[in-house]
PDB file of N, CA and C in Angstrom:
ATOM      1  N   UNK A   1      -0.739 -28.293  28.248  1.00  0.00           N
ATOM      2  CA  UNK A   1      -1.167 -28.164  26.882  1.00  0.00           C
ATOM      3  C   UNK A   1      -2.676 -28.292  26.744  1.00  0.00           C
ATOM      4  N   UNK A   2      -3.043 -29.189  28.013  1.00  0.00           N
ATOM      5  CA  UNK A   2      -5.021 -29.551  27.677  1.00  0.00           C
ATOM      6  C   UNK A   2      -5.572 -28.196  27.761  1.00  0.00           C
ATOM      7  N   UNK A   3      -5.236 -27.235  29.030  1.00  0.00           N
ATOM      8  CA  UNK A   3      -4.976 -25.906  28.926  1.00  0.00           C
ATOM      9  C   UNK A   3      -5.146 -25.031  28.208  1.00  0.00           C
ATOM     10  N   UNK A   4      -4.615 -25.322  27.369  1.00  0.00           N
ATOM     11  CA  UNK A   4      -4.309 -24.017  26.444  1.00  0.00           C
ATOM     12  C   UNK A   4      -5.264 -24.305  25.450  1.00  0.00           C
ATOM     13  N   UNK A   5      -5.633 -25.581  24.884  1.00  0.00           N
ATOM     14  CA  UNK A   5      -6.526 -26.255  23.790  1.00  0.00           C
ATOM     15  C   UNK A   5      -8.120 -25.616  24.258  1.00  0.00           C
ATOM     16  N   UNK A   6      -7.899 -26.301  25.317  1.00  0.00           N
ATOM     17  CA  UNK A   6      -9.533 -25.603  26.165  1.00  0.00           C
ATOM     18  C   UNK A   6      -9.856 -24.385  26.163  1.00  0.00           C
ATOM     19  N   UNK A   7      -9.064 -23.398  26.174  1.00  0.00           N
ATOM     20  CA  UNK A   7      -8.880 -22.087  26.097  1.00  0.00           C
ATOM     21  C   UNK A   7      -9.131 -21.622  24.646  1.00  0.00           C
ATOM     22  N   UNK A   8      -8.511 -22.021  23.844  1.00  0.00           N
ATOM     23  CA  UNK A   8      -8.731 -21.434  22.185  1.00  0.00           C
ATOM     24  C   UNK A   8     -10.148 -22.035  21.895  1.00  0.00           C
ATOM     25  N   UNK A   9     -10.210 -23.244  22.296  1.00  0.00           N
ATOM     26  CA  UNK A   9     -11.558 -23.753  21.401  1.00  0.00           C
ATOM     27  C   UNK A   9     -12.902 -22.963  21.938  1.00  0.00           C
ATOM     28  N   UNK A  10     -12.706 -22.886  23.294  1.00  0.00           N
ATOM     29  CA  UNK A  10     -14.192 -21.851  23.594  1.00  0.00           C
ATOM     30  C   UNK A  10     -13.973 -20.320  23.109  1.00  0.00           C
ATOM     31  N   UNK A  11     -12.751 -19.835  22.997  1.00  0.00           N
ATOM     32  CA  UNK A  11     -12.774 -18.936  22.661  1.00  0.00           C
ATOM     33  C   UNK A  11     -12.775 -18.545  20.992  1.00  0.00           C
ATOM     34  N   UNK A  12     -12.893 -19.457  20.261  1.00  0.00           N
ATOM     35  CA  UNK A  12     -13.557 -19.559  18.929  1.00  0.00           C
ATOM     36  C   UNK A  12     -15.087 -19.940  19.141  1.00  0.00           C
ATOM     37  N   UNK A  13     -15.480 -20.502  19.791  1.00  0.00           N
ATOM     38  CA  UNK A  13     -17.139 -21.115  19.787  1.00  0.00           C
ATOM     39  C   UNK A  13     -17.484 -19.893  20.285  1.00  0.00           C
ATOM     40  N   UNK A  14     -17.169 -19.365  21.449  1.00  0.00           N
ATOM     41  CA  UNK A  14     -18.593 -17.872  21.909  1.00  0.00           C
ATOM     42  C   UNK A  14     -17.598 -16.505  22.083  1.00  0.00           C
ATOM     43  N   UNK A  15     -16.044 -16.239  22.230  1.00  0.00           N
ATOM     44  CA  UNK A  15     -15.385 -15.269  22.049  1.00  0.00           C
ATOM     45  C   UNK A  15     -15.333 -14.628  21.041  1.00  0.00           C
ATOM     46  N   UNK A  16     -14.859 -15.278  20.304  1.00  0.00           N
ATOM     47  CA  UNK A  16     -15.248 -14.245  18.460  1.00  0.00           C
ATOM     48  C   UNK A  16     -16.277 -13.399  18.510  1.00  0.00           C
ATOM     49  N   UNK A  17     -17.501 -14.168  18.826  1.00  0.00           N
ATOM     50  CA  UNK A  17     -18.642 -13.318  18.516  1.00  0.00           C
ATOM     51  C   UNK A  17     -18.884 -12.634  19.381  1.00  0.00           C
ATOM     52  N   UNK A  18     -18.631 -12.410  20.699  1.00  0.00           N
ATOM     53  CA  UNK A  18     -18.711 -11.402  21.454  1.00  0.00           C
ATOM     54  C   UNK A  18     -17.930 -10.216  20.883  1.00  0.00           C
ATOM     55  N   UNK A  19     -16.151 -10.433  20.724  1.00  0.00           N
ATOM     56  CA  UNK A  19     -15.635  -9.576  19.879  1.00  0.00           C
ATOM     57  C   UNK A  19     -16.432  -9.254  18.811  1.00  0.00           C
ATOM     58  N   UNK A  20     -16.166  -9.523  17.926  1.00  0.00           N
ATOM     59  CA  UNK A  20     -17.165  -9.160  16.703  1.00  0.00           C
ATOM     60  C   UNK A  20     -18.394  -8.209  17.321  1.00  0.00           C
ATOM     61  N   UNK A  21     -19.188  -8.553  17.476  1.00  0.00           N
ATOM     62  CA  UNK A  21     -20.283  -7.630  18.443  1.00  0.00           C
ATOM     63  C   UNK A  21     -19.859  -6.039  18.968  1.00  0.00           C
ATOM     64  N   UNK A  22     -18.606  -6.496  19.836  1.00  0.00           N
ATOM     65  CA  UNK A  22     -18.184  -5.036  20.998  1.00  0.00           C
ATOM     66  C   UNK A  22     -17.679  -4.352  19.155  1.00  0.00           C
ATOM     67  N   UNK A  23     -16.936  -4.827  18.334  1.00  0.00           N
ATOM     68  CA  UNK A  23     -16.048  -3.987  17.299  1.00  0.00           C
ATOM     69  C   UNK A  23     -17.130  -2.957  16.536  1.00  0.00           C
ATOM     70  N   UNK A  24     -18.279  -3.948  16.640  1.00  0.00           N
ATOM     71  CA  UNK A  24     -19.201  -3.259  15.427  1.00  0.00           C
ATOM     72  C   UNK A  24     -20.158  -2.083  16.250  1.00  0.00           C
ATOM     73  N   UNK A  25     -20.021  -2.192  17.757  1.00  0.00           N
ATOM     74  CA  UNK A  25     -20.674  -1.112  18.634  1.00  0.00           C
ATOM     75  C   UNK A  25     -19.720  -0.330  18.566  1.00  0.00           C
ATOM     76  N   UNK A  26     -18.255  -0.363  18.734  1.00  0.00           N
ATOM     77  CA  UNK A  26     -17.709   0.592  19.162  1.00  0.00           C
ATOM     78  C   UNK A  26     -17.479   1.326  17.523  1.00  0.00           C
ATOM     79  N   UNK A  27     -17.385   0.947  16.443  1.00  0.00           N
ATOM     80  CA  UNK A  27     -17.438   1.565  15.260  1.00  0.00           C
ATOM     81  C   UNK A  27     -18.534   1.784  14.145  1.00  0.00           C
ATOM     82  N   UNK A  28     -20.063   2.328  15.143  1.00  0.00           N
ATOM     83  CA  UNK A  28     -20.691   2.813  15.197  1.00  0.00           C
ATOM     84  C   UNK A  28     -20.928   3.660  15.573  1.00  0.00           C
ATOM     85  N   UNK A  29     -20.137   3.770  16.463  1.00  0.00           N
ATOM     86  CA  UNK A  29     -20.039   5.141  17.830  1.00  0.00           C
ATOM     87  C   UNK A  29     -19.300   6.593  16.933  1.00  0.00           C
ATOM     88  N   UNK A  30     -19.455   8.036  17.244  1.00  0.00           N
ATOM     89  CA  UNK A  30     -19.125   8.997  16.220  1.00  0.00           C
ATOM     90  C   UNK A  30     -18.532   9.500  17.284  1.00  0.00           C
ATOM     91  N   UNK A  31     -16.991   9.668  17.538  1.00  0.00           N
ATOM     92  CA  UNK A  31     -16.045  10.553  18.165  1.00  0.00           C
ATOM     93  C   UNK A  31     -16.301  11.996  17.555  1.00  0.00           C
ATOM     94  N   UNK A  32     -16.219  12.962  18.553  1.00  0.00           N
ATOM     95  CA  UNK A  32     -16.046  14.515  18.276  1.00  0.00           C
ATOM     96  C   UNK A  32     -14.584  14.911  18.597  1.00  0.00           C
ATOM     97  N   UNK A  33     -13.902  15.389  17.767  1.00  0.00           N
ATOM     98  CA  UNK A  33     -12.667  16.202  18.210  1.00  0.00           C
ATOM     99  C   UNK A  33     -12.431  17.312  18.126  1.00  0.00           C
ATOM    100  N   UNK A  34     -12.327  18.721  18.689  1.00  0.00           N
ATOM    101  CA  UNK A  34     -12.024  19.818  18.347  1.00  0.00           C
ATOM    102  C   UNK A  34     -11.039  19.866  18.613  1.00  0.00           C
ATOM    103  N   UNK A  35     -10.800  20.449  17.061  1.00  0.00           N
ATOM    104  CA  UNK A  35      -9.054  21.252  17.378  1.00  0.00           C
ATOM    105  C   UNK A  35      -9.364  22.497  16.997  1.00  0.00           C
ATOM    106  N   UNK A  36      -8.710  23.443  17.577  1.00  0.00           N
ATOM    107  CA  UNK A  36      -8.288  24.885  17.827  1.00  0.00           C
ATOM    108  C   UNK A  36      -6.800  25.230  16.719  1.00  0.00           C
ATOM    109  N   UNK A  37      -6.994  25.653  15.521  1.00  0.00           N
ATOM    110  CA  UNK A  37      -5.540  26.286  14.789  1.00  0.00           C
ATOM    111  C   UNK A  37      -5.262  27.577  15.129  1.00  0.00           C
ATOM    112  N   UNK A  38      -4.290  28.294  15.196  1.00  0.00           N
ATOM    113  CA  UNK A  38      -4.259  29.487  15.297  1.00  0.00           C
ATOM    114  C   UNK A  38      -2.811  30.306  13.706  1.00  0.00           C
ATOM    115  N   UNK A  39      -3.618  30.736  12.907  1.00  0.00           N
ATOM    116  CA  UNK A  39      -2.553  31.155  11.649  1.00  0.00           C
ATOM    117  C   UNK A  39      -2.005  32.100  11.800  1.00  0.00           C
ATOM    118  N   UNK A  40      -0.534  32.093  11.982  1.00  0.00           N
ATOM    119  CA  UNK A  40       0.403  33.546  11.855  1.00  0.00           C
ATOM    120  C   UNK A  40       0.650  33.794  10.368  1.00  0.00           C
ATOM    121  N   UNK A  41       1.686  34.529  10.545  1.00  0.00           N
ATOM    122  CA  UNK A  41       2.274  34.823   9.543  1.00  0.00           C
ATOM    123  C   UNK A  41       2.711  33.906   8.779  1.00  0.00           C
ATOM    124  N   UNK A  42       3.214  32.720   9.287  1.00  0.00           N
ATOM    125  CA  UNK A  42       4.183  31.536   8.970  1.00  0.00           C
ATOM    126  C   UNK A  42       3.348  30.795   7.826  1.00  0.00           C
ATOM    127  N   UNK A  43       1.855  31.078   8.599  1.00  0.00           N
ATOM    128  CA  UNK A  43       1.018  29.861   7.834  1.00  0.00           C
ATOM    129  C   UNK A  43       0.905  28.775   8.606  1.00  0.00           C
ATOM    130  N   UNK A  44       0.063  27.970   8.462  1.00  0.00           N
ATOM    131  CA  UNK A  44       0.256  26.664   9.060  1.00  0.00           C
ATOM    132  C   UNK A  44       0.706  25.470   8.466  1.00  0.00           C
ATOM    133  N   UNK A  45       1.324  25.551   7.131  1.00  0.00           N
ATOM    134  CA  UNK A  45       2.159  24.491   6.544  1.00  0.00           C
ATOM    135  C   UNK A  45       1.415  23.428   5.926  1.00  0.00           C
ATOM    136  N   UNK A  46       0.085  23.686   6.243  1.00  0.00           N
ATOM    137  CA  UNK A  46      -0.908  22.557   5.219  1.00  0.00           C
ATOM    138  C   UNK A  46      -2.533  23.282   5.407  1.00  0.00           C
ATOM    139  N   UNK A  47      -2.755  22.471   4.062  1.00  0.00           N
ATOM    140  CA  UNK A  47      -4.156  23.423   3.889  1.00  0.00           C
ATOM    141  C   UNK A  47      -5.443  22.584   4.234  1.00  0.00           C
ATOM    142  N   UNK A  48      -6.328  23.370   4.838  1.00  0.00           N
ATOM    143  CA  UNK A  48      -7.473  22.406   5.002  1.00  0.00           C
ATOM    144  C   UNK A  48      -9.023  22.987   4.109  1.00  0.00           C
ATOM    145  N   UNK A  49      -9.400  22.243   3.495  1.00  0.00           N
ATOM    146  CA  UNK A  49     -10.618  22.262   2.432  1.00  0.00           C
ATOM    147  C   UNK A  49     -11.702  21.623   3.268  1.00  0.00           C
ATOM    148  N   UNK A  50     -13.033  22.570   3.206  1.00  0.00           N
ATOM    149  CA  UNK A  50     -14.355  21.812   3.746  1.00  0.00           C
ATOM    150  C   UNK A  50     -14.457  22.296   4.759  1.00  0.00           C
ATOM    151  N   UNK A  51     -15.880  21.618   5.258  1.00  0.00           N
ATOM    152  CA  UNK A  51     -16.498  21.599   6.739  1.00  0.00           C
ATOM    153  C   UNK A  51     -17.615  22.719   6.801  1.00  0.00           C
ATOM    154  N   UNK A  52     -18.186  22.682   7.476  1.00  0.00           N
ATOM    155  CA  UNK A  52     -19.460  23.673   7.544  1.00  0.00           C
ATOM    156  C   UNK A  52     -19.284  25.043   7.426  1.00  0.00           C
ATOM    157  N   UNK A  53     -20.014  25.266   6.044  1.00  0.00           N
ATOM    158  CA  UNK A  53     -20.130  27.090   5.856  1.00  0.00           C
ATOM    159  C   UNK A  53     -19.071  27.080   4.669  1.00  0.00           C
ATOM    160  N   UNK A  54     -18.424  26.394   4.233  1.00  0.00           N
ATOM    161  CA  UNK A  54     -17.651  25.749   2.775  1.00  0.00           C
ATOM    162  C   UNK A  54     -18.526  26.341   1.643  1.00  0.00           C
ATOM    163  N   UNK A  55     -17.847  27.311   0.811  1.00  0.00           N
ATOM    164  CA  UNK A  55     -18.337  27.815  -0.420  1.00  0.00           C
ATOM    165  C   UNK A  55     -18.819  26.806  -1.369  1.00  0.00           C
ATOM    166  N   UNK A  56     -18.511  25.210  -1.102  1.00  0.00           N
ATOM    167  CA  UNK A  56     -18.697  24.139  -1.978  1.00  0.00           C
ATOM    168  C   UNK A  56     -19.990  23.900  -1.249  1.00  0.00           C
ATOM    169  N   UNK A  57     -20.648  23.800  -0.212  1.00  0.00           N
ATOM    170  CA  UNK A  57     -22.021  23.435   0.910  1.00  0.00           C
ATOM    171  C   UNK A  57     -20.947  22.842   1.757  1.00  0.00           C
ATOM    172  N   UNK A  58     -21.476  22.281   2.562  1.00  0.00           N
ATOM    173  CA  UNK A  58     -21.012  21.412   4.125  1.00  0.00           C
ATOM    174  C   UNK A  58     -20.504  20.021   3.912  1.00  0.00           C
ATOM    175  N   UNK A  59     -19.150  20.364   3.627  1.00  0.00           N
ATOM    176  CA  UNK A  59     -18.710  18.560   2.889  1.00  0.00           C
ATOM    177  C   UNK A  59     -17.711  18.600   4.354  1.00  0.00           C
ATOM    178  N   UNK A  60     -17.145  17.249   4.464  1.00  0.00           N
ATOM    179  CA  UNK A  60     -16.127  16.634   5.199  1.00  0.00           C
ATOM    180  C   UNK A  60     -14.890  17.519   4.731  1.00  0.00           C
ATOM    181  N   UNK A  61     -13.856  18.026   6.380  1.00  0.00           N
ATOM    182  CA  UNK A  61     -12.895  18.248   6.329  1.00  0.00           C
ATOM    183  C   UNK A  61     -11.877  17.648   6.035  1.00  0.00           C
ATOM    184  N   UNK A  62     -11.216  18.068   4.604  1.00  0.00           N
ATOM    185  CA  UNK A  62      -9.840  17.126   4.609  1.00  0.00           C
ATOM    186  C   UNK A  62      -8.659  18.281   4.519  1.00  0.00           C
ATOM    187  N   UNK A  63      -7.413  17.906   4.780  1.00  0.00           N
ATOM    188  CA  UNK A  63      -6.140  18.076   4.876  1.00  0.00           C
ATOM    189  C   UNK A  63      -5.504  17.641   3.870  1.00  0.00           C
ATOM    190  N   UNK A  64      -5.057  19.023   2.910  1.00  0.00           N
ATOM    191  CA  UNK A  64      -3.671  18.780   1.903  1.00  0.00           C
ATOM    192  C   UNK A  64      -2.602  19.116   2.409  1.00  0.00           C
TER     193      UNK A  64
END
């Protein structure tokens, strides 16, 4: 049990804030994803509004 006590308490005194730290680097960071659609006839079953060259200017892609 002394174990386990020793273990949580340092890891509240200098672990948190390391976490804390890595969370706020890594969600700073800007992932790229391309996806590739291809529309038949069928349609693709949901509509997407936006993104660069958008009759509205260059807003964020969203999905109805």
């Amino acid at each position: 049990m002394e174990a386990t006590t020793d273990l949580n308490s340092s890891t509240d005194s200098s672990g948190s804030a390391s976490v804390a730290s890595d969370v706020s680097i890594e969600s700073a960071e800007a992932t790229v994803c391309t996806v590739t659609l291809e529309k038949t006839s069928a349609g693709l079953g949901f509509s997407l509004e936006g993104g660069k060259g958008s009759l509205h200017g260059d807003k964020p892609l969203t999905v109805k």
